[in-house]
Protein backbone atom coordinates (compact mmCIF):
# COMPACT_ATOMS: atom_id res chain seq x y z
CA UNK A 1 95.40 127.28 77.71
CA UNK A 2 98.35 129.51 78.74
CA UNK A 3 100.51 128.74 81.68
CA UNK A 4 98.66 131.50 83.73
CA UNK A 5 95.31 129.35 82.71
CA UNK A 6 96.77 126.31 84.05
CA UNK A 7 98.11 128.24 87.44
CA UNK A 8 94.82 129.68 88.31
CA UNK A 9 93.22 125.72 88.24
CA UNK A 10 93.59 123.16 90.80
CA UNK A 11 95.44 120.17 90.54
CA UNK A 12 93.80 117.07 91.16
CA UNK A 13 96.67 114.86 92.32
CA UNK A 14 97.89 111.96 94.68
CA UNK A 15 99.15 112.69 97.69
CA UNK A 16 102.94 112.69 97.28
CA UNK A 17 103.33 110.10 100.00
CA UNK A 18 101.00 107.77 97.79
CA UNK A 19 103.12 108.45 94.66
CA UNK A 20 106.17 110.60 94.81
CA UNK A 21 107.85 110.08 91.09
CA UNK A 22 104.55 111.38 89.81
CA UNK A 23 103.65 114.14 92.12
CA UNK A 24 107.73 115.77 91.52
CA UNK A 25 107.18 115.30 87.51
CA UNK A 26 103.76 116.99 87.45
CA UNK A 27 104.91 119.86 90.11
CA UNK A 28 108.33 120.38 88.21
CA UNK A 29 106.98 120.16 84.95
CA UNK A 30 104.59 122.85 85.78
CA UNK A 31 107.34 125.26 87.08
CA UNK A 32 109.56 124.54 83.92
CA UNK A 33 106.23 126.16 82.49
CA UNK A 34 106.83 128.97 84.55
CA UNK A 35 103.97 128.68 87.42
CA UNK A 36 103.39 126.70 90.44
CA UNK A 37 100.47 124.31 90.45
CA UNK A 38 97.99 124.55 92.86
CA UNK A 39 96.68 121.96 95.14
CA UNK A 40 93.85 120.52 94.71
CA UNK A 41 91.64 117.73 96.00
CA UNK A 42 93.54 114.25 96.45
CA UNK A 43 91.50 111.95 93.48
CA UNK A 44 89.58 108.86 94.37
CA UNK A 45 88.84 106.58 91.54
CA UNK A 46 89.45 107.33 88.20
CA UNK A 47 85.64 108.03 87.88
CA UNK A 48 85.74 110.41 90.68
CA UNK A 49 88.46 112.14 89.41
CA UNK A 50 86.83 112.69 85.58
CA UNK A 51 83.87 113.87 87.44
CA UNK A 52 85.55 116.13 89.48
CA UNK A 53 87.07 117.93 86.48
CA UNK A 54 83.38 117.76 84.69
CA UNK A 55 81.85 119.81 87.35
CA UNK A 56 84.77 122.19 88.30
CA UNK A 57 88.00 124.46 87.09
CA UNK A 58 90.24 121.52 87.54
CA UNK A 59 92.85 119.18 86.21
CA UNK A 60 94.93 116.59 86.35
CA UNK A 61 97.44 113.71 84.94
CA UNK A 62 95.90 110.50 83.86
C-alpha cells in the first residue's frame, strides 16, 4: 500500500494517555511517510483488535 492507502485507513491505537512512547512513534512515523494517520477506534484485546481489522479498512501496530 502507498502512503495515501495507509492515510485514507483508520488507526486502531491506544489512547496516548494509556501509552504515549507508542502512540508518538506510530503518529511520527506515519508523517515521516508523508501523511497523518487517522484516528481510529481505541483497541480492546488483542482479539478485538484482529477482528476489528478483519471486518473493516483498518490498521494498526502489534
Amino acid at each position: 500500500m502507498t502512503g495515501g492507502e495507509w492515510a485514507r485507513r483508520p488507526a486502531l491505537r491506544r489512547r496516548r494517555r494509556t501509552n504515549p512512547a507508542l502512540v508518538d512513534l506510530v503518529v511520527g512515523a506515519c508523517r515521516e511517510a508523508g501523511f497523518e494517520s487517522l484516528p481510529g477506534p481505541s483497541p480492546g484485546s488483542l482479539q478485538d483488535t484482529l477482528a476489528g481489522i478483519g471486518t473493516r479498512p483498518l490498521w494498526t501496530v502489534v
